[in-house]
C-alpha atoms as a PDB file:
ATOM      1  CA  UNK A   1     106.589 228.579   1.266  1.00  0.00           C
ATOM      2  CA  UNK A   2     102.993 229.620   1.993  1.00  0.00           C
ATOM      3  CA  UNK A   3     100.300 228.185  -0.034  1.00  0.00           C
ATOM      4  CA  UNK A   4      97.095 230.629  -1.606  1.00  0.00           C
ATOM      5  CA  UNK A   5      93.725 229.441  -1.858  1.00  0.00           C
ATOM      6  CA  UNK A   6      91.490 231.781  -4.016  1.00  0.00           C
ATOM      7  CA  UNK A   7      90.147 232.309  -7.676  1.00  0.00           C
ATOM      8  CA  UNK A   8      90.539 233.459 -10.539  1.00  0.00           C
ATOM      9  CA  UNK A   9      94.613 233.060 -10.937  1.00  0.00           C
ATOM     10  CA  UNK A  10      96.314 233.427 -14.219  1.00  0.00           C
ATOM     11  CA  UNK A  11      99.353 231.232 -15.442  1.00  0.00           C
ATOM     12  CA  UNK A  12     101.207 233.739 -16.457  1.00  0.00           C
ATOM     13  CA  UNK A  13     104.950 235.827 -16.141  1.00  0.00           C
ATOM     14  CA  UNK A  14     103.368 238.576 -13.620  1.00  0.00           C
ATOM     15  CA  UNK A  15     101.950 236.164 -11.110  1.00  0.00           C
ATOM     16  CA  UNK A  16     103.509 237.400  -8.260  1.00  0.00           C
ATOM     17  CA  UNK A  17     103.285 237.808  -4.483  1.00  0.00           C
ATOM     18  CA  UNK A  18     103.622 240.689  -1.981  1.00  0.00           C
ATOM     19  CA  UNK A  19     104.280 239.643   1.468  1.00  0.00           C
ATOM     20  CA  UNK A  20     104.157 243.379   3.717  1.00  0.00           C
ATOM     21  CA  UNK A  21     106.688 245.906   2.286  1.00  0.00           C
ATOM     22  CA  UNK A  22     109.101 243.435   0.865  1.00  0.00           C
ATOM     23  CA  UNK A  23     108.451 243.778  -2.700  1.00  0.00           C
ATOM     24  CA  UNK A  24     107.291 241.099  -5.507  1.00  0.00           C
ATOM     25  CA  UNK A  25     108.068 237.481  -4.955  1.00  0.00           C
ATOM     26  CA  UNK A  26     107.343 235.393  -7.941  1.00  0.00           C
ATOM     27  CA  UNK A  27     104.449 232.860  -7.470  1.00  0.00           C
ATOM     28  CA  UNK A  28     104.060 229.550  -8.574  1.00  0.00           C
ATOM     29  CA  UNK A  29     100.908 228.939  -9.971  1.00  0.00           C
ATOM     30  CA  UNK A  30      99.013 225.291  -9.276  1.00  0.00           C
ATOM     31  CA  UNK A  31      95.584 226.135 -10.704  1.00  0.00           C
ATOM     32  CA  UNK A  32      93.162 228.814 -11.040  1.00  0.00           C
ATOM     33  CA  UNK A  33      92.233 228.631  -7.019  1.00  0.00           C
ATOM     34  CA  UNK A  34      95.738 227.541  -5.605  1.00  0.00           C
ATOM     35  CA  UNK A  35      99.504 229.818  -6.035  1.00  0.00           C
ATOM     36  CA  UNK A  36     102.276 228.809  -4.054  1.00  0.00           C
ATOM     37  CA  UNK A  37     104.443 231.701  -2.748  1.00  0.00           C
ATOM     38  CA  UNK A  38     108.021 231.253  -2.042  1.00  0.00           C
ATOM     39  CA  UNK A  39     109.217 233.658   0.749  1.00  0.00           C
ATOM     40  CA  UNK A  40     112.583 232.950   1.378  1.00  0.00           C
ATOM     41  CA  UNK A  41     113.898 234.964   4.512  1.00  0.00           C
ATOM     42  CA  UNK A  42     111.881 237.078   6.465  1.00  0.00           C
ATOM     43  CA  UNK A  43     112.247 238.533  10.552  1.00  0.00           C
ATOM     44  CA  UNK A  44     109.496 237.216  12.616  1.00  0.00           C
ATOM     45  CA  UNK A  45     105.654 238.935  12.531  1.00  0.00           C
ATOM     46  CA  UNK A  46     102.201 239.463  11.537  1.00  0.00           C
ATOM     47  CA  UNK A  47     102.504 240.475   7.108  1.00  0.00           C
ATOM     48  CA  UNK A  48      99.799 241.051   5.227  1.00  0.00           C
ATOM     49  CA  UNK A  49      99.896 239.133   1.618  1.00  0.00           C
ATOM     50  CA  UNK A  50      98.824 239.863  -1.771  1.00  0.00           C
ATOM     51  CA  UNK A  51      98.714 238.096  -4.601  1.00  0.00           C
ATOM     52  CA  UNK A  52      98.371 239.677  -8.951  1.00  0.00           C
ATOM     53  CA  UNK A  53      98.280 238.208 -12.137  1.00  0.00           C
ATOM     54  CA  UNK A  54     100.253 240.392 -13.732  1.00  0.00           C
ATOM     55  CA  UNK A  55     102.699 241.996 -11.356  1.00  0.00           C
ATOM     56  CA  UNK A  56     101.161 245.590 -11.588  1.00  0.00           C
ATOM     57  CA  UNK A  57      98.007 245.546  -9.770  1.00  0.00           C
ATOM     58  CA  UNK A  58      97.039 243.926  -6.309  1.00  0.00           C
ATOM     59  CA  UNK A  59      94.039 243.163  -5.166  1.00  0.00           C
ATOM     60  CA  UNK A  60      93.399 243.911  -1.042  1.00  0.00           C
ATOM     61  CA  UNK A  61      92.200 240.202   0.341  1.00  0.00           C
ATOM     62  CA  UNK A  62      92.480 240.957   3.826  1.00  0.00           C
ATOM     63  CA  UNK A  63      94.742 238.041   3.734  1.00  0.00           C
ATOM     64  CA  UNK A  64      97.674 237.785   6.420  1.00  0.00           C
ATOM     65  CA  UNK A  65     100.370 235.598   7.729  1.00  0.00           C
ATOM     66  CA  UNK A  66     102.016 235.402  10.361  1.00  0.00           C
ATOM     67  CA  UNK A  67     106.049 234.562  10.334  1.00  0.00           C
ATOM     68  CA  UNK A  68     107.391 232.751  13.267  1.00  0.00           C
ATOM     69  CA  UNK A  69     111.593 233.784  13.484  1.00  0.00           C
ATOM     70  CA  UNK A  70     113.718 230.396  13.333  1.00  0.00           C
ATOM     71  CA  UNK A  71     114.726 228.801  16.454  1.00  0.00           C
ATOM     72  CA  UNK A  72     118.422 228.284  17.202  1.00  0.00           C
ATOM     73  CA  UNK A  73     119.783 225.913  19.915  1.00  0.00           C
ATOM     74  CA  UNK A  74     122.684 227.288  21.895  1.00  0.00           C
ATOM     75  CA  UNK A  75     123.466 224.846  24.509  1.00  0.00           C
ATOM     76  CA  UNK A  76     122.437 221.358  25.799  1.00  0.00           C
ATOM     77  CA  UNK A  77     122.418 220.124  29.564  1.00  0.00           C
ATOM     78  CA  UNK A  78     123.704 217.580  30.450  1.00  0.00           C
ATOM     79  CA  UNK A  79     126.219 217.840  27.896  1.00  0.00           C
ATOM     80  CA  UNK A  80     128.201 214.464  29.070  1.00  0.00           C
ATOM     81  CA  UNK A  81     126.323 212.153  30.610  1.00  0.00           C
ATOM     82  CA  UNK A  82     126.808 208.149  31.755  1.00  0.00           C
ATOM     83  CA  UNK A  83     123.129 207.066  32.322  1.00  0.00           C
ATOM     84  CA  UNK A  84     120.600 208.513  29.953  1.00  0.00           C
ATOM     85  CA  UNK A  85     117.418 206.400  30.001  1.00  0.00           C
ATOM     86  CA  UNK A  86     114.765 208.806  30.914  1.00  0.00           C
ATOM     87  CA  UNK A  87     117.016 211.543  32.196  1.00  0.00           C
ATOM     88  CA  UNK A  88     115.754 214.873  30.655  1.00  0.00           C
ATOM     89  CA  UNK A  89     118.220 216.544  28.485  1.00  0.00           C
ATOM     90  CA  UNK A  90     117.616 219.781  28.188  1.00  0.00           C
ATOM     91  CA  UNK A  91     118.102 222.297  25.154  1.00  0.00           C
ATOM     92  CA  UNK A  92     118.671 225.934  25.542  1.00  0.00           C
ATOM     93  CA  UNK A  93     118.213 228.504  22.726  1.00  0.00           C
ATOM     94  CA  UNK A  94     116.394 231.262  21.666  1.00  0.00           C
ATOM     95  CA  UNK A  95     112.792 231.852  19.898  1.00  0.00           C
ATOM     96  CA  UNK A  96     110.744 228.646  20.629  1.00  0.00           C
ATOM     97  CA  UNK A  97     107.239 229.835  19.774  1.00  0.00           C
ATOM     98  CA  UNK A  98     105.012 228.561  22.862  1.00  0.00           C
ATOM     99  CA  UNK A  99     102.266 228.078  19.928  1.00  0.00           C
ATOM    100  CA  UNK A 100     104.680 225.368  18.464  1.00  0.00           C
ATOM    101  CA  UNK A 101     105.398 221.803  18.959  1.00  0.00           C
ATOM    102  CA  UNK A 102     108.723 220.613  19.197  1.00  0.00           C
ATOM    103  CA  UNK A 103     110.508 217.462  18.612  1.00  0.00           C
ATOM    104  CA  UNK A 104     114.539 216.716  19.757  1.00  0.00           C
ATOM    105  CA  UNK A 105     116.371 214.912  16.864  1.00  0.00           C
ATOM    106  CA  UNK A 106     119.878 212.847  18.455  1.00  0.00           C
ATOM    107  CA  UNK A 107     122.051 212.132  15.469  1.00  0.00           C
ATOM    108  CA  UNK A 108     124.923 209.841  15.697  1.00  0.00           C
ATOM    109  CA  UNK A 109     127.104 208.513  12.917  1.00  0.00           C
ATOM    110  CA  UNK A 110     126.936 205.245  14.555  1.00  0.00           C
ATOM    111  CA  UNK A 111     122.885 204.566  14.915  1.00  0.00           C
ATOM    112  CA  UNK A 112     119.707 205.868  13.307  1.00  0.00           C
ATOM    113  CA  UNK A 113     118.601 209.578  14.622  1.00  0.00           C
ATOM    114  CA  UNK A 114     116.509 208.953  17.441  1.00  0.00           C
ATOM    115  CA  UNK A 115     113.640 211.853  17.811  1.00  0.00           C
ATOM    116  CA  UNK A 116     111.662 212.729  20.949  1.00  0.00           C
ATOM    117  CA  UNK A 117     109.041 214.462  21.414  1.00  0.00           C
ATOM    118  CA  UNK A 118     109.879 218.264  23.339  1.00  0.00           C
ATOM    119  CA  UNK A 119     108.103 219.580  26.343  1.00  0.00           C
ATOM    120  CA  UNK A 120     108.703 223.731  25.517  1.00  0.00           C
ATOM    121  CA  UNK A 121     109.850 224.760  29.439  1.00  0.00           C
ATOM    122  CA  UNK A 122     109.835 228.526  28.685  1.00  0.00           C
ATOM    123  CA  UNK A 123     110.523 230.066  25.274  1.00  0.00           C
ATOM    124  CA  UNK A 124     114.529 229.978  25.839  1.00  0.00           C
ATOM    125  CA  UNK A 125     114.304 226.107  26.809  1.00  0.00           C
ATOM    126  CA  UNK A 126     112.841 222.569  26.431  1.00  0.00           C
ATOM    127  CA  UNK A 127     113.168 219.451  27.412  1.00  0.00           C
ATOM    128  CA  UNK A 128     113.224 216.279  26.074  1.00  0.00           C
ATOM    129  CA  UNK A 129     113.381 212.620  28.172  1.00  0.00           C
ATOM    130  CA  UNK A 130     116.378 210.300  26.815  1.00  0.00           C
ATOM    131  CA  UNK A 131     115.475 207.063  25.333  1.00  0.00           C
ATOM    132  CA  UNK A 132     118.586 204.033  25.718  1.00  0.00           C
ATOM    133  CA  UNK A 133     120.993 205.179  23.824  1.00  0.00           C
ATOM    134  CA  UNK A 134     124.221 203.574  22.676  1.00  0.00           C
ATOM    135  CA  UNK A 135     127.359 205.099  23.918  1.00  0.00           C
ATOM    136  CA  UNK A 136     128.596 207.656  21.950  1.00  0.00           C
ATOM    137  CA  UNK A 137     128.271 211.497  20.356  1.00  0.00           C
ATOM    138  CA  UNK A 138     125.506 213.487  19.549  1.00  0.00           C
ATOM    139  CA  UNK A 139     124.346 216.394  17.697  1.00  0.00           C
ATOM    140  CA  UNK A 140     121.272 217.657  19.080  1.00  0.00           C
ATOM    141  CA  UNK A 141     118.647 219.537  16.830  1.00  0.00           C
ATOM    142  CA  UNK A 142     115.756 220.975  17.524  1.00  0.00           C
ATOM    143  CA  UNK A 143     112.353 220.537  15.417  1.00  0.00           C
ATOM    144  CA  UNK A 144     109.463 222.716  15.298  1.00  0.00           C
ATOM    145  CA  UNK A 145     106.128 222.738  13.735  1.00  0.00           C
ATOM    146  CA  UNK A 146     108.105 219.749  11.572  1.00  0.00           C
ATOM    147  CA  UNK A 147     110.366 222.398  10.368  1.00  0.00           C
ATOM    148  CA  UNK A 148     114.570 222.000  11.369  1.00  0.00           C
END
C-alpha cells in the first residue's frame, strides 16, 4: 500500500494507479490531496507511479517508488540450544535490505512473543542477542521496516 500526496483528485470509478508497466490498480481515494494505492505483489525495484481520475489519462509527476523484494528466513543457528541469555542466534535468509531495520520475533505457544531488535550481519544474515527465555520451541520470524 503506498500512500499519494497531491491535488486535485476526483472521487470517482476511474481513479486509478499505474505503478511501471503493470497496468491500472484501482485507488482509494481519501481526499482531494491524498489516494491510497494498493499494489499487491510486485519483484523488487525502482517503478515509476502515476496516478488519473478517470482511468484514461495520466499525468507524468516524476513520482517514483522504490519496491524492496520480501525477505524470507531459511535457517536459524543455533537451532537447539541449553543456555540462551545473551547468546546471539543467528538467522539466515535471503534479501535483507541493508537500508532496513530489522527486528527477530520468538513465538512460543507457551509465553508471549518476545521481539529483539536485529543487527543485519550481511544481506543473507542477522543476528539477534537472546533474552531469558523459558524452555521450550520457537518459531523464529523476521521483521523489517515493521513489515513480517
Amino acid at each position: 500500500m503506498v500512500t499519494v500526496y497531491g491535488e486535485g483528485f476526483y472521487d470517482g470509478e476511474g481513479l486509478s494507479c499505474v505503478v511501471g508497466s503493470k497496468g491500472s490498480l484501482k485507488a482509494r481515494y481519501l481526499s482531494s490531496s491524498v489516494v491510497v494505492c494498493v499494489l499487491g505483489k510486485f519483484g523488487g525495484g525502482n517503478l515509476t507511479l502515476t496516478i488519473s481520475n478517470d482511468g484514461v489519462s495520466y499525468v507524468k509527476s516524476g513520482a517514483s517508488i522504490e519496491i524492496l523484494s520480501s525477505s524470507m528466513v531459511l535457517s536459524v543457528k543455533p537451532s537447539k540450544c541449553y543456555w540462551v541469555h545473551g547468546m546471539k542466534l543467528t538467522v539466515f535468509g535471503k534479501s535483507f535490505d541493508s537500508r532496513s531495520e530489522f527486528k527477530c520475533t520468538l513465538t512460543s505457544w507457551s509465553v508471549a512473543p518476545v521481539v529483539i531488535e536485529g543487527k543485519l550481519r550481511d544481506q543473507g544474515a542477522l543476528e539477534c542477542s537472546l533474552p531469558w527465555l523459558s524452555v521450550g520451541k520457537y518459531l523464529v520470524e523476521v521483521v523489517q521496516d515493521s513489515v513480517p
